[in-house]
Protein backbone atom coordinates (compact mmCIF):
# COMPACT_ATOMS: atom_id res chain seq x y z
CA UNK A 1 95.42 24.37 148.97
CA UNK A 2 94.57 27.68 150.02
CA UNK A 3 96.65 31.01 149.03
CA UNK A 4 96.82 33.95 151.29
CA UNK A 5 98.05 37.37 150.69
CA UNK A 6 97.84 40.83 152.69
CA UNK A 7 98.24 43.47 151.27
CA UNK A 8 99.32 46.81 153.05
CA UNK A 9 98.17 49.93 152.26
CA UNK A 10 94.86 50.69 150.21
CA UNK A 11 94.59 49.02 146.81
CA UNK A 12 92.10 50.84 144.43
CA UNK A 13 88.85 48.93 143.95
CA UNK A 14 88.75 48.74 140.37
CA UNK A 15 92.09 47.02 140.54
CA UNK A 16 90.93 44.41 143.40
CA UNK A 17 87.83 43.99 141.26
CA UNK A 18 89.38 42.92 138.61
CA UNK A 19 92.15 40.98 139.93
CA UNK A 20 89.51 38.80 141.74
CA UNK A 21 87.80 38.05 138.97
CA UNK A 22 90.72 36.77 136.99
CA UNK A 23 91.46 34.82 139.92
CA UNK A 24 87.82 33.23 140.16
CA UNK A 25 88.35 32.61 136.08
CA UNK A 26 91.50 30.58 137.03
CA UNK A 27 90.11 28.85 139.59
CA UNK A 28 87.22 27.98 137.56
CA UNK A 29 89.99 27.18 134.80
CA UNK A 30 92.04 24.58 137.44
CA UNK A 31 95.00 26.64 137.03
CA UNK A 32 94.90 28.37 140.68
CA UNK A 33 94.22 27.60 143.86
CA UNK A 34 91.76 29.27 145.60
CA UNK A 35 92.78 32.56 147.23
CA UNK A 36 91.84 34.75 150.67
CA UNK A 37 92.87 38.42 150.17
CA UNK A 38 92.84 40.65 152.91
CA UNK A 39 93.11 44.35 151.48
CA UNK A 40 91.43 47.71 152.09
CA UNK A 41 90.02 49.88 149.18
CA UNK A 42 89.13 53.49 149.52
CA UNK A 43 85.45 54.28 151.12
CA UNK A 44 83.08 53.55 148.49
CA UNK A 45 79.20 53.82 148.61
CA UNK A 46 76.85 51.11 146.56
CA UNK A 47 73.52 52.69 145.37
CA UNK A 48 72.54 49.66 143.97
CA UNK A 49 69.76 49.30 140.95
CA UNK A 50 67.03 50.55 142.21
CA UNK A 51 68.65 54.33 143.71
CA UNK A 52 66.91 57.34 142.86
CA UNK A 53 69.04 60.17 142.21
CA UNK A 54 66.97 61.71 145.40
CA UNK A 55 68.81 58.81 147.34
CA UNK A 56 72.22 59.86 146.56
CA UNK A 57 73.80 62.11 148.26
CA UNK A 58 75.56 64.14 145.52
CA UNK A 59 74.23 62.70 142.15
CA UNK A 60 76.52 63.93 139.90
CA UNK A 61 79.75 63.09 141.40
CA UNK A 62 81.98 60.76 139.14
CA UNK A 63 82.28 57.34 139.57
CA UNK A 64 85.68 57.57 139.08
């Protein structure tokens, strides 16, 4: 069985981050089914491991 929720409105990413990963744990576990999630999070940008700080666009802003 597969679970569904929408959510309206913008959930934060930190909080959809780690709600999905207690969900994969759970799956993993056999104690949930497995889940599609439709959400939107704010605009967010992914440097990734190999940005410079010459890549960024403003370097010093918080990752908060």
């Amino acid at each position: 069985m597969v679970q569904w929720i929408i959510t309206e409105g913008l959930t934060g990413y930190e909080k959809a981050v780690t709600d999905m990963e207690a969900r994969a744990d759970a799956i993993a576990r056999g104690e949930a089914d497995e889940l599609i999630w439709l959400l939107e999070h704010p605009p967010l940008y992914t440097a990734g491991t190999s940005a410079e700080a010459t890549d960024l666009r403003d370097p010093d802003r918080s990752s908060d």
